[in-house]
C-alpha atoms as a PDB file:
ATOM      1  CA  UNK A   1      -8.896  -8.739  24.029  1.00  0.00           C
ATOM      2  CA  UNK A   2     -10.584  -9.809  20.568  1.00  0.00           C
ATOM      3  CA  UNK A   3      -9.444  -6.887  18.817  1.00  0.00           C
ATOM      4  CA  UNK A   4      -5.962  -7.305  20.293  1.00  0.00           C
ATOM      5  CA  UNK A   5      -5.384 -10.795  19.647  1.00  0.00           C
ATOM      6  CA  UNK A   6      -6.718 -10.904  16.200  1.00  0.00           C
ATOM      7  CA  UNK A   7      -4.583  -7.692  14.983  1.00  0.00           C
ATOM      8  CA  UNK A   8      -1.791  -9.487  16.805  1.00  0.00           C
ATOM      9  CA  UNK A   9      -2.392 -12.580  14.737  1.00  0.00           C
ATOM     10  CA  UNK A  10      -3.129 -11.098  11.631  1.00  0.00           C
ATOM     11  CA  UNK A  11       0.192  -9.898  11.801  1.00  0.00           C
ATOM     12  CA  UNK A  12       2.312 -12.313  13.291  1.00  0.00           C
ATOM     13  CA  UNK A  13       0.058 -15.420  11.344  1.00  0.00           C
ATOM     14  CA  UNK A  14       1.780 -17.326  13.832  1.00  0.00           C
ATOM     15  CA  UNK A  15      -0.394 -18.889  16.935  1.00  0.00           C
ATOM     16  CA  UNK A  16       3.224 -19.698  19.264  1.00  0.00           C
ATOM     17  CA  UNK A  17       4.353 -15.751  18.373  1.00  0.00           C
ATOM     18  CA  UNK A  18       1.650 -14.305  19.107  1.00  0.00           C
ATOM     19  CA  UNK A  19       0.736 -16.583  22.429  1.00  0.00           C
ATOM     20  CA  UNK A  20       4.288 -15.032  23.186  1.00  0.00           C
ATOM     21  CA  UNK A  21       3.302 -11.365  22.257  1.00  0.00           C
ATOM     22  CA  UNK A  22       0.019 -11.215  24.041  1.00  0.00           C
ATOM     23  CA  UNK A  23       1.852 -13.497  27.358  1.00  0.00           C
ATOM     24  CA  UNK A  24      -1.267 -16.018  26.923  1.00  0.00           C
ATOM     25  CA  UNK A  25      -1.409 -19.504  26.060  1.00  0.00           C
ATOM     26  CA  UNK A  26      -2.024 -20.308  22.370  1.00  0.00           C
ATOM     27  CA  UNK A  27      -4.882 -22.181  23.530  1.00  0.00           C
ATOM     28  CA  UNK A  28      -5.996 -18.913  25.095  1.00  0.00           C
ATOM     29  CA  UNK A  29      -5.213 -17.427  21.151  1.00  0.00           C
ATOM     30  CA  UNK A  30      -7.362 -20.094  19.711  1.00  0.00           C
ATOM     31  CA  UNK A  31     -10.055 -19.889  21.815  1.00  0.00           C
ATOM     32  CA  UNK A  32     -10.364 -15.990  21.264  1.00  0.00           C
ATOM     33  CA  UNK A  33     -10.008 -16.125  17.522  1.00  0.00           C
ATOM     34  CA  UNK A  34     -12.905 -19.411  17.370  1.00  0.00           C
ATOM     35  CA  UNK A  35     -15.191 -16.883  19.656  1.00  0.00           C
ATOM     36  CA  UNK A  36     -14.571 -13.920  17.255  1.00  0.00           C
ATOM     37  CA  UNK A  37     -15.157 -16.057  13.916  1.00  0.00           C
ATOM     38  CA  UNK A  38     -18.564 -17.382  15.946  1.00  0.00           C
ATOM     39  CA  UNK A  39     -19.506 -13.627  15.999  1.00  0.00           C
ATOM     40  CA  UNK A  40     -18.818 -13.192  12.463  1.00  0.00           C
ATOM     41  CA  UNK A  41     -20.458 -15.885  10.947  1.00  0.00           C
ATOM     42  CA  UNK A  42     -17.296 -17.072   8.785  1.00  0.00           C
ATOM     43  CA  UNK A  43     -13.373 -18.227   9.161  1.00  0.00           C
ATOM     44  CA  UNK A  44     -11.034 -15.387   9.792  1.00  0.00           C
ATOM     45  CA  UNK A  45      -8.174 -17.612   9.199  1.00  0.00           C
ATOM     46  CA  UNK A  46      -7.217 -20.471   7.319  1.00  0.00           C
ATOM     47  CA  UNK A  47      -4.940 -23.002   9.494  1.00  0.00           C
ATOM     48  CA  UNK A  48      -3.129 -25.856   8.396  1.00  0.00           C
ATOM     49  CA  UNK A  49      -0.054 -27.957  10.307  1.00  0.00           C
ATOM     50  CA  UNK A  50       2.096 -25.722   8.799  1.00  0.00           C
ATOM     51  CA  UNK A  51       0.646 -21.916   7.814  1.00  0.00           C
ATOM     52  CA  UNK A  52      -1.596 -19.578   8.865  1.00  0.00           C
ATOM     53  CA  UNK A  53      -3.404 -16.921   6.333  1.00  0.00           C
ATOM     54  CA  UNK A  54      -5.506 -14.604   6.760  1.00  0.00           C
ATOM     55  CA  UNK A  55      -9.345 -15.537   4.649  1.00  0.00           C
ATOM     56  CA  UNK A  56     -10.533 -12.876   2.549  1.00  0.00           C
ATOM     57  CA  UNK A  57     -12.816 -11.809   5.274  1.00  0.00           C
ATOM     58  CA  UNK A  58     -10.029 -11.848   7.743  1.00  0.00           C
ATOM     59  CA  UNK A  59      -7.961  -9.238   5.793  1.00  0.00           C
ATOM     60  CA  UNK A  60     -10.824  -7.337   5.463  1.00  0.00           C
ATOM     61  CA  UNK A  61     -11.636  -6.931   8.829  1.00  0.00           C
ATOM     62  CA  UNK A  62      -8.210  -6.589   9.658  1.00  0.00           C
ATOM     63  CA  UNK A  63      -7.898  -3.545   7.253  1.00  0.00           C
ATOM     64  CA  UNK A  64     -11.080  -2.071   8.707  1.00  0.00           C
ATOM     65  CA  UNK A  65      -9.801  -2.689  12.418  1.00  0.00           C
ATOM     66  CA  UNK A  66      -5.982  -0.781  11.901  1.00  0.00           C
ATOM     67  CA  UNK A  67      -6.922   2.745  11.254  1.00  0.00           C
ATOM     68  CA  UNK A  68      -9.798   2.579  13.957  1.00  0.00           C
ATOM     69  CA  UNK A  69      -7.088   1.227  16.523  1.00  0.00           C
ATOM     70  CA  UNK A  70      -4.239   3.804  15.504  1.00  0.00           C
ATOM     71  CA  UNK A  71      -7.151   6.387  15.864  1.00  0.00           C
ATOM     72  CA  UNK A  72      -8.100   5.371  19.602  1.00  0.00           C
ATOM     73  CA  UNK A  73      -4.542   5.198  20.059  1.00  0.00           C
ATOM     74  CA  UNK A  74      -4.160   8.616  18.844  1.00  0.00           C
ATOM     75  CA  UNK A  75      -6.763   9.496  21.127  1.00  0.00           C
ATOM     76  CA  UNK A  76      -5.392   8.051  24.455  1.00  0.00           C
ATOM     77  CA  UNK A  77      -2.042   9.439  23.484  1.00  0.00           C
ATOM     78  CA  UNK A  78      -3.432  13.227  23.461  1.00  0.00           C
ATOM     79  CA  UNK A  79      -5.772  12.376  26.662  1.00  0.00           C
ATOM     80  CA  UNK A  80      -2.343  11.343  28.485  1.00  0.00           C
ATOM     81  CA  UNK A  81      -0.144  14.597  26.764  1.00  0.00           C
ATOM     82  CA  UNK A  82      -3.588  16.747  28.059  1.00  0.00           C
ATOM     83  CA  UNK A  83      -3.079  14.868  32.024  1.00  0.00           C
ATOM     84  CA  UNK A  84       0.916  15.919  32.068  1.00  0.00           C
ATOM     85  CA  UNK A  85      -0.355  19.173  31.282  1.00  0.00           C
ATOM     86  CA  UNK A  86       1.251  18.739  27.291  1.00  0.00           C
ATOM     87  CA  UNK A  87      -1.273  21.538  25.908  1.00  0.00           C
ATOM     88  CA  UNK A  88       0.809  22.989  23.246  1.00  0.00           C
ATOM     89  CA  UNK A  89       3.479  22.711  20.302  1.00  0.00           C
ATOM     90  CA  UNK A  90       6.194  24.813  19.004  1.00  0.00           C
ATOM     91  CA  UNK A  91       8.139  24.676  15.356  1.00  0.00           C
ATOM     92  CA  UNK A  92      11.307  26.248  15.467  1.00  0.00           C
ATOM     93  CA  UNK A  93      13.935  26.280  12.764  1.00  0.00           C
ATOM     94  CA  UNK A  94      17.537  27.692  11.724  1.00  0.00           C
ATOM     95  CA  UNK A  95      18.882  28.941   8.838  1.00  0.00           C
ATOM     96  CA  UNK A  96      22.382  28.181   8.369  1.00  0.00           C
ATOM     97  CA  UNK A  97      24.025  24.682  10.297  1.00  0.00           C
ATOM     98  CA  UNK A  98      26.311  27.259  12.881  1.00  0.00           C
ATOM     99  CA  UNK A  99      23.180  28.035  14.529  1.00  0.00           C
ATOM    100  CA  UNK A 100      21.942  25.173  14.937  1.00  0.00           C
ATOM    101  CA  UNK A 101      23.700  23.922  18.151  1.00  0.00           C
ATOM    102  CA  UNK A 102      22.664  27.603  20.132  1.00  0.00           C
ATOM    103  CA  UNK A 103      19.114  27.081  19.015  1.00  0.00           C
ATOM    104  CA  UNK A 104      19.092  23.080  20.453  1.00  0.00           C
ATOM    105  CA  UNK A 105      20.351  24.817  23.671  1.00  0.00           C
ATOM    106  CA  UNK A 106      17.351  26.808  23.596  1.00  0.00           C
ATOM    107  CA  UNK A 107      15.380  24.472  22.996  1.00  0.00           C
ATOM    108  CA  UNK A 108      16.323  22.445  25.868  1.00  0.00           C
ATOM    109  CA  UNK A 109      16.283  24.790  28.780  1.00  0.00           C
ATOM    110  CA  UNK A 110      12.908  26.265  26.775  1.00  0.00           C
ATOM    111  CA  UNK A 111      11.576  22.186  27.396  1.00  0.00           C
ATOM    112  CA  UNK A 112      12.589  22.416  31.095  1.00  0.00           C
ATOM    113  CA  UNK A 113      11.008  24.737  31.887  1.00  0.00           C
ATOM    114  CA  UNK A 114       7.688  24.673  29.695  1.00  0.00           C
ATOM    115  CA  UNK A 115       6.974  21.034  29.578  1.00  0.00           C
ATOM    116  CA  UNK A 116       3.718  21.736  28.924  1.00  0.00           C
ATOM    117  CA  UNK A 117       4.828  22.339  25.053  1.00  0.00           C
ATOM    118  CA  UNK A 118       6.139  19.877  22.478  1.00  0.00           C
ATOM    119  CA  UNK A 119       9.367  21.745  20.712  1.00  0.00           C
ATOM    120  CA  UNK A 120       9.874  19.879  16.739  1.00  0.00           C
ATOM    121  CA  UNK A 121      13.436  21.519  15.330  1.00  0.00           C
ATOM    122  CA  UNK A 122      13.897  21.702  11.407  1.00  0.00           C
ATOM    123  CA  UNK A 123      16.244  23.437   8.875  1.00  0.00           C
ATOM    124  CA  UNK A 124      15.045  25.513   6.269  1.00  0.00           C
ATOM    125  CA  UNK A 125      16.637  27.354   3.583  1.00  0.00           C
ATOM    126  CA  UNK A 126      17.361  30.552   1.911  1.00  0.00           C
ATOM    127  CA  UNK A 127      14.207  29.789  -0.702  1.00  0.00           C
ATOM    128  CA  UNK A 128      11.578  28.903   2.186  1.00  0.00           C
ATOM    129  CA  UNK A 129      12.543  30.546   5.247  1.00  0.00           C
ATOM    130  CA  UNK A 130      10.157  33.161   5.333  1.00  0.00           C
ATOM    131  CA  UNK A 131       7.290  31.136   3.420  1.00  0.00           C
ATOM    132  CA  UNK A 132       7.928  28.909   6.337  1.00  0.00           C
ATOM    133  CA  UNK A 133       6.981  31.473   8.861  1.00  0.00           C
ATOM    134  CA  UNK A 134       4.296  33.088   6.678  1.00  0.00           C
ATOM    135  CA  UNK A 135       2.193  29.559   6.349  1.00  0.00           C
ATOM    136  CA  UNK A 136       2.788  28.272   9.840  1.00  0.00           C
ATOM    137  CA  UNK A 137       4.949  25.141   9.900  1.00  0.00           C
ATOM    138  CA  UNK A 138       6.923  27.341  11.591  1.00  0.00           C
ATOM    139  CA  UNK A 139       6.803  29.434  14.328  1.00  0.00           C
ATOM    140  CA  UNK A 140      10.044  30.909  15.337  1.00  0.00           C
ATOM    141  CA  UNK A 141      13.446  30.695  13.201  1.00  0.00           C
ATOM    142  CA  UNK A 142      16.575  31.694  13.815  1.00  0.00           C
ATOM    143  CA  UNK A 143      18.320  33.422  11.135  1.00  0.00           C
ATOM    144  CA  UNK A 144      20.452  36.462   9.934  1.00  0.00           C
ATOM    145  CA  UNK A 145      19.197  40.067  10.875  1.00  0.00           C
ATOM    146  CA  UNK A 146      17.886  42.167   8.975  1.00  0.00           C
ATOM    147  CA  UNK A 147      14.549  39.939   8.608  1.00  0.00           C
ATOM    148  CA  UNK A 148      12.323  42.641   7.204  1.00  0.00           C
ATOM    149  CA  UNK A 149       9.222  42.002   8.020  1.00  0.00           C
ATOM    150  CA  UNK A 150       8.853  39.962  10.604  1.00  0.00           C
ATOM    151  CA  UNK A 151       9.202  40.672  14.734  1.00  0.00           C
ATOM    152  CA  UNK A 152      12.501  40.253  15.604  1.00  0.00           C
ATOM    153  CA  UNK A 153      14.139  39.184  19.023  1.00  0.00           C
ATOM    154  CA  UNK A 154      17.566  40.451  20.986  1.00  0.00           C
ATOM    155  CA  UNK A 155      20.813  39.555  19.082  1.00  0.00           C
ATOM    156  CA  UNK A 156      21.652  36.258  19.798  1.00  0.00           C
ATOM    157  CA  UNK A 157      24.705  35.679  17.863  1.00  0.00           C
ATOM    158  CA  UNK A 158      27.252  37.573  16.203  1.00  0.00           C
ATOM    159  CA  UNK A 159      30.004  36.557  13.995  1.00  0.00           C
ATOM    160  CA  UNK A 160      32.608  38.852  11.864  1.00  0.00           C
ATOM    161  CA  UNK A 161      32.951  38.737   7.884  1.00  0.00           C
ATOM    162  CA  UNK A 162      35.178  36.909   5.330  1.00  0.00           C
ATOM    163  CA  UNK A 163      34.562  37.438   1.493  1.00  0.00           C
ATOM    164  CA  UNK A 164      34.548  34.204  -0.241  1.00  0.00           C
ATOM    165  CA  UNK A 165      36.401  34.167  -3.574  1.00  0.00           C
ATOM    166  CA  UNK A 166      37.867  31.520  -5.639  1.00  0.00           C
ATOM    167  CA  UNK A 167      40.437  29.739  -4.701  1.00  0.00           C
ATOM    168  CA  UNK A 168      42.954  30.916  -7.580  1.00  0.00           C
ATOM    169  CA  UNK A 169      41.452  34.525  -7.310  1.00  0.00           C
ATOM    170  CA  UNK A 170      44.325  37.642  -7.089  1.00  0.00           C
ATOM    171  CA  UNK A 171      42.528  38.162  -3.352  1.00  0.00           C
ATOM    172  CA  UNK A 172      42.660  34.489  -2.381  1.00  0.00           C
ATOM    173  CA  UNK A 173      46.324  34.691  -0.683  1.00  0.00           C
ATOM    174  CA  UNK A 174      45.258  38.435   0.661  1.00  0.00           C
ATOM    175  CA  UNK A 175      45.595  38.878   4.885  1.00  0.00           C
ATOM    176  CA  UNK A 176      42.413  41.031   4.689  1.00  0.00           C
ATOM    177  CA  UNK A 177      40.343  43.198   2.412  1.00  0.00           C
ATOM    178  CA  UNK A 178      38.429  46.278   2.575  1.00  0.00           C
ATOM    179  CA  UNK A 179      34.589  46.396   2.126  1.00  0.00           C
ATOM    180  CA  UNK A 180      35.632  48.943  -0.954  1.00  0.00           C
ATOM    181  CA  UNK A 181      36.826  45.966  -2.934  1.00  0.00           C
ATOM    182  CA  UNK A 182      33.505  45.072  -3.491  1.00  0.00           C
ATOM    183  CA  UNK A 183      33.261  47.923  -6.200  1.00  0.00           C
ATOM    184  CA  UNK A 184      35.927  45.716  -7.909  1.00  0.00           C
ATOM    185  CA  UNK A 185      34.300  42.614  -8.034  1.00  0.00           C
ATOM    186  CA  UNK A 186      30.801  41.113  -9.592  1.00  0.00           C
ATOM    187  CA  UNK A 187      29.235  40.130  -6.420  1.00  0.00           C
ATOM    188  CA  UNK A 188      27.332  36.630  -6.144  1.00  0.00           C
ATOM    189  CA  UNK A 189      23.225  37.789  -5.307  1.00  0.00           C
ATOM    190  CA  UNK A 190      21.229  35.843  -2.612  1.00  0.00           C
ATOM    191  CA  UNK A 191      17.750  34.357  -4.407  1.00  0.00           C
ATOM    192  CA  UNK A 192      14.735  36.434  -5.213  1.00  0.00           C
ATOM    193  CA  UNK A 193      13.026  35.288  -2.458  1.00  0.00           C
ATOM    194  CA  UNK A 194      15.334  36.736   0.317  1.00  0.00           C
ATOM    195  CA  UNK A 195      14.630  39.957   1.959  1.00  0.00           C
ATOM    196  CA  UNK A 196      15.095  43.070   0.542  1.00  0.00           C
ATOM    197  CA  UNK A 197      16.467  44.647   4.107  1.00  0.00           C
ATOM    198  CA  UNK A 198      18.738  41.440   4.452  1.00  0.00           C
ATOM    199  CA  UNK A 199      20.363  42.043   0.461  1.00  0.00           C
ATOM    200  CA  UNK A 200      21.140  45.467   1.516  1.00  0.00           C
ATOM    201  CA  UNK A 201      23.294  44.142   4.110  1.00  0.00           C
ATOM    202  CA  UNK A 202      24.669  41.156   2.701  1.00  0.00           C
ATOM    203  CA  UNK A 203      25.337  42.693  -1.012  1.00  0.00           C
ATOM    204  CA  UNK A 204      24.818  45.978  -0.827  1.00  0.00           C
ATOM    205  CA  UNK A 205      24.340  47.977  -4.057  1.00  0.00           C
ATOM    206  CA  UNK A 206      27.471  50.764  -2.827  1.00  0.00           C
ATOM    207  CA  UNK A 207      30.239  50.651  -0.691  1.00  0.00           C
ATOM    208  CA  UNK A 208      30.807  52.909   2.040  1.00  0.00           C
ATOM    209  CA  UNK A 209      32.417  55.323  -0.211  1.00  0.00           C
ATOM    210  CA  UNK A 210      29.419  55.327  -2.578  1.00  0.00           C
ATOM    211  CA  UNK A 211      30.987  53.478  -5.709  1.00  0.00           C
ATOM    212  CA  UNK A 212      28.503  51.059  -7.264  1.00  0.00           C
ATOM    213  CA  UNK A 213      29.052  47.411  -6.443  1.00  0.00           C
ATOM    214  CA  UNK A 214      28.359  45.192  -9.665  1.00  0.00           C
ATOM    215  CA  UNK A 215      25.855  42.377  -9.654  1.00  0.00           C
ATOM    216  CA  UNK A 216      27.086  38.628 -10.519  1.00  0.00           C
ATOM    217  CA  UNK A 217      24.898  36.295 -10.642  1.00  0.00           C
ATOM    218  CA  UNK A 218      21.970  34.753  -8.180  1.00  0.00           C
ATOM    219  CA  UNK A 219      22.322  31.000  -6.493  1.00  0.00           C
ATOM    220  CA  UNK A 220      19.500  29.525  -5.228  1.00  0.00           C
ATOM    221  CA  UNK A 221      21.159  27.861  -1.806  1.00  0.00           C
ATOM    222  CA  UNK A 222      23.950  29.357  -0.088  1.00  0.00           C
ATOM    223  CA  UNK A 223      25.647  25.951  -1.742  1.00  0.00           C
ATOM    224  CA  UNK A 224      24.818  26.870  -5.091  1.00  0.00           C
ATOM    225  CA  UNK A 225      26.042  30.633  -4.425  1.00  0.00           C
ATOM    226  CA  UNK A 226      29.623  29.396  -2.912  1.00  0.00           C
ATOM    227  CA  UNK A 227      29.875  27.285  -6.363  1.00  0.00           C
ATOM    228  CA  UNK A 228      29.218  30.354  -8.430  1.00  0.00           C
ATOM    229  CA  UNK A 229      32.169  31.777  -6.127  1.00  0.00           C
ATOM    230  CA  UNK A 230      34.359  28.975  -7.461  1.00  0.00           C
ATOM    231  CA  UNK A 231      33.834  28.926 -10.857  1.00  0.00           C
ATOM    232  CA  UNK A 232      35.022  32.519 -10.717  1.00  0.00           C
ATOM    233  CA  UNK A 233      31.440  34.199 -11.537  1.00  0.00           C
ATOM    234  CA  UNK A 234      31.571  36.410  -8.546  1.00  0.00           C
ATOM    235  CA  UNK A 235      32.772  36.956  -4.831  1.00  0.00           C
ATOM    236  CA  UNK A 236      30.614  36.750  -1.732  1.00  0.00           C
ATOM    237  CA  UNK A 237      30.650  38.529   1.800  1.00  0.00           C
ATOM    238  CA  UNK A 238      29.716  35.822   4.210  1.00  0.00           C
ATOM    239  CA  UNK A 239      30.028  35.281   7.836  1.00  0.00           C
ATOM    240  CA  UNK A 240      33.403  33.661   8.960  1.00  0.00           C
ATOM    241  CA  UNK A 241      31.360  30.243  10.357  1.00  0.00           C
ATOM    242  CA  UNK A 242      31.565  29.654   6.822  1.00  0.00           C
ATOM    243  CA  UNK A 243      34.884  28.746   6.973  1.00  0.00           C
ATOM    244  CA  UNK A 244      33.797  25.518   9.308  1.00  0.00           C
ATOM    245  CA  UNK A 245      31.109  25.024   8.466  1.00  0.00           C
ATOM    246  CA  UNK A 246      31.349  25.138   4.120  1.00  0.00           C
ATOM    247  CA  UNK A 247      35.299  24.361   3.931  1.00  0.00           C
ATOM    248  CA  UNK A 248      35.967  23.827  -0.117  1.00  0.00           C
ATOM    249  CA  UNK A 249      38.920  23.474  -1.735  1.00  0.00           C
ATOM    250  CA  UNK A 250      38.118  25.852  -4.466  1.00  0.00           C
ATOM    251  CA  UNK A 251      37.140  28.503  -2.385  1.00  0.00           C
ATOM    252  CA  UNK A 252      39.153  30.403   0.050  1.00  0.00           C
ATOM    253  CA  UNK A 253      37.617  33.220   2.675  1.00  0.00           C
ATOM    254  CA  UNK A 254      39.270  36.439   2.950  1.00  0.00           C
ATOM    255  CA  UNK A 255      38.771  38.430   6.245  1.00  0.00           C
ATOM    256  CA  UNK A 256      36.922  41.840   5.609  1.00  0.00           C
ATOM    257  CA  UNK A 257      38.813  44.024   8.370  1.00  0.00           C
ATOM    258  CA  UNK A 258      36.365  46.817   8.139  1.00  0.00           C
ATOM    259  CA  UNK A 259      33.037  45.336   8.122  1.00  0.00           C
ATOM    260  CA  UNK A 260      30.328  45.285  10.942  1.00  0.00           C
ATOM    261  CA  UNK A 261      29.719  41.888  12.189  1.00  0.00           C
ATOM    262  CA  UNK A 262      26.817  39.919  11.019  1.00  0.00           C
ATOM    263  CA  UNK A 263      23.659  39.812  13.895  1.00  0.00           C
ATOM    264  CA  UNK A 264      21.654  36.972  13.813  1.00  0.00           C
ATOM    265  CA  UNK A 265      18.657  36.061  16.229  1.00  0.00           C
ATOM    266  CA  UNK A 266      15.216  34.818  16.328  1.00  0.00           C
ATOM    267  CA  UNK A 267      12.301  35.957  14.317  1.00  0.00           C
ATOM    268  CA  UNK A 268       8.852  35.378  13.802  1.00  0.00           C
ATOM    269  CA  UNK A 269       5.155  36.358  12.803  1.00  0.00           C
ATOM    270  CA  UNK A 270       4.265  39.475  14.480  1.00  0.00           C
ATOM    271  CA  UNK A 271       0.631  38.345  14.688  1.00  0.00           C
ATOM    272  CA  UNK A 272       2.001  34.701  15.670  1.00  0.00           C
ATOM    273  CA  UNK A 273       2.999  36.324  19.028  1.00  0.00           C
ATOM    274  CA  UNK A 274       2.018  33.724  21.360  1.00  0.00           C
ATOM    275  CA  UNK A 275       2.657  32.958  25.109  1.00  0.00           C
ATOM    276  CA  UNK A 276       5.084  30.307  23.894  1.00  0.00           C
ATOM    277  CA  UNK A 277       6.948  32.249  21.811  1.00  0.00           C
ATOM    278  CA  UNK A 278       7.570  34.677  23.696  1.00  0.00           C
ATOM    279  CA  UNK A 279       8.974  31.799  26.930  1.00  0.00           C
ATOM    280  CA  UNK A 280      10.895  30.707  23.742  1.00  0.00           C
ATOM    281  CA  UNK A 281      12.353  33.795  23.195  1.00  0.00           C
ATOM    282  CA  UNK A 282      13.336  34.612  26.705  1.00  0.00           C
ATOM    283  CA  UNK A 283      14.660  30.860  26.827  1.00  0.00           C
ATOM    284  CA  UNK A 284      17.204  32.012  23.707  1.00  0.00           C
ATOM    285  CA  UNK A 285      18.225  35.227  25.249  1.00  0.00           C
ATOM    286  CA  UNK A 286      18.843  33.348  28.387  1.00  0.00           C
ATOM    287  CA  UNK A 287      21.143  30.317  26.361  1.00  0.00           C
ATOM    288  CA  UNK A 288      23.322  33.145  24.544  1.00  0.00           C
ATOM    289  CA  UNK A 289      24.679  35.220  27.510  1.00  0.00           C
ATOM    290  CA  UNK A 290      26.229  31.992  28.473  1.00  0.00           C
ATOM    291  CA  UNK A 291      27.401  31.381  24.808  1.00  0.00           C
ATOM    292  CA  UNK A 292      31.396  32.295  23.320  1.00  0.00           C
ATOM    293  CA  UNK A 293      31.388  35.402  21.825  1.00  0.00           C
ATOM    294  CA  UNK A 294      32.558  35.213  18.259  1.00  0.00           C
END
C-alpha cells in the first residue's frame, strides 16, 4: 500500500486524485505518505494550500521505485501467461500487403486452437525478408516461392501474371503479351539481397525460347522498382494483385497470357522447425482450402 500510494502520488501530485485513484480517503493518502516519510527520515513531498512537488528525495525514490514495480509487474504478468498455459510465442510476417489478410486468417484459427502461444504479425520487405528469418525476429513468413533456402510449406496462394510497363509504353494499351516480349524489353531487377532461385523466376535471364532477356536496372522496394517502371527504365513481370493493391497512374499492367502463375506460401528456418511452426503451418493450409482461388 506504501509503494502504491506514493507512485500514485508522485504522479498525480494531487492528494483528492489520487484518494480517487487508490478508492481511499485522502486522509487515508496522508496518513500513508507521513508513515513512509517517518521510515525515511526526510519529506517526500513538499505541500502547500495550493501544490504538491515531489522533494529531491521524493523523485529519487520515486525513480528508484518505477523500474522495480514494472519489473514485478513483468513478473506477475508471465506467472499468469505460465497459469493459462501461455508457454510460447510466434513471429510471423508477409511479404507483399495481398497476403496479408490470408495470413491474419491463419493466424486466428492458429490462436484458437493453440492458445498456449502468443502470435505478433509484421511486414517485412524485399531487403530484410530473409535476414528476418535468418536472425530470428521471425519465425515463419509468408512470401513468393521459390524461397531458396529455406523449408518451405504447401502452396497457399496463387495468383496469375501482368507485366508492368509505363503508362505511355507501345504495350500499355496491349490485351495481353507473351512471356517472349521480355527479350524486347530491359527488365526492372529485384535487389541484391533477393534469392537467386526467386530472380530466376521473377526475371529470368531467357525466355522460353532461349533469347536473352536484357537487364534494366535494380529497385530496392517493390515501390522503388514500379517507379523505375514509370520513368520508362524497364518493364516488370509481377503478380496481377498488383493491380489492387499498387494502382498508379503512370503505370499500367499488361496480362502475360502464357505465364505460370506465381505460388506463394509459408517459409521458414529449416533448423527453426518447431512444434509451433509446424501447428502454424497446418493452421495456413487449413485457412487456404477455404480461400477464392485466384
Amino acid at each position: 500500500m506504501e509503494i502504491e500510494t506514493f507512485l500514485t502520488l508522485a504522479e498525480e501530485l494531487h492528494f483528492g486524485r489520487t484518494a480517487e485513484r487508490l478508492r481511499v480517503t485522502t486522509g487515508r493518502v496522508s496518513q500513508v505518505i507521513k508513515k513512509l516519510e517517518r521510515r525515511i527520515g526526510g519529506m517526500l513531498f513538499e505541500r502547500t494550500s495550493r501544490t504538491v512537488r515531489l522533494t529531491p528525495i521524493g523523485r529519487q525514490l520515486a525513480d528508484d521505485l518505477v523500474p522495480l514495480v514494472a519489473g514485478f509487474e513483468a513478473a506477475v504478468q508471465r506467472a499468469a501467461d505460465a497459469s493459462r498455459g501461455v508457454t510460447g510465442e510466434l513471429w510471423v510476417a508477409f511479404l507483399g500487403e495481398w497476403t496479408a489478410p490470408a495470413l491474419l486468417k491463419a493466424v486466428d484459427l492458429f490462436s484458437r486452437r493453440r492458445p498456449d502461444c502468443r502470435v505478433e504479425v509484421r511486414e517485412v520487405q524485399l531487403s530484410n525478408s530473409r535476414a528476418s528469418l535468418l536472425d530470428g525476429s521471425v519465425d515463419v513468413l509468408i512470401a513468393s516461392y521459390p524461397f531458396d533456402g529455406m523449408a518451405c510449406g504447401p502452396v497457399l496462394l496463387t495468383e496469375k501474371r501482368v507485366l508492368a510497363v509505363a503508362a505511355g509504353h507501345p504495350l500499355a494499351d496491349a490485351a495481353s503479351v507473351s512471356v517472349e516480349v521480355l527479350a524486347d524489353h530491359p527488365v526492372v531487377q529485384y535487389p541484391e539481397v533477393t534469392s537467386a532461385g526467386f530472380k530466376r523466376d521473377r526475371t529470368p535471364d531467357h525466355t522460353p525460347s532461349g533469347r536473352p532477356v536484357p537487364k534494366g536496372p535494380a529497385g530496392g522496394s517493390f515501390s522503388e522498382m514500379l517507379t523505375l517502371v514509370a520513368m520508362g527504365r524497364g518493364v516488370l513481370p509481377v503478380g496481377e494483385h498488383s493491380c489492387q493493391y499498387y494502382p498508379r497512374p503512370d503505370v499500367s499492367y499488361v496480362p502475360i497470357h502464357d505465364a505460370p502463375p506465381i505460388e506463394r506460401g509459408l517459409v521458414w528456418l529449416e533448423g527453426n522447425t518447431t512444434e509451433h511452426v509446424r501447428e502454424f503451418v497446418r493452421a495456413a493450409t487449413d485457412v487456404a482450402e477455404k480461400l477464392p482461388v485466384a
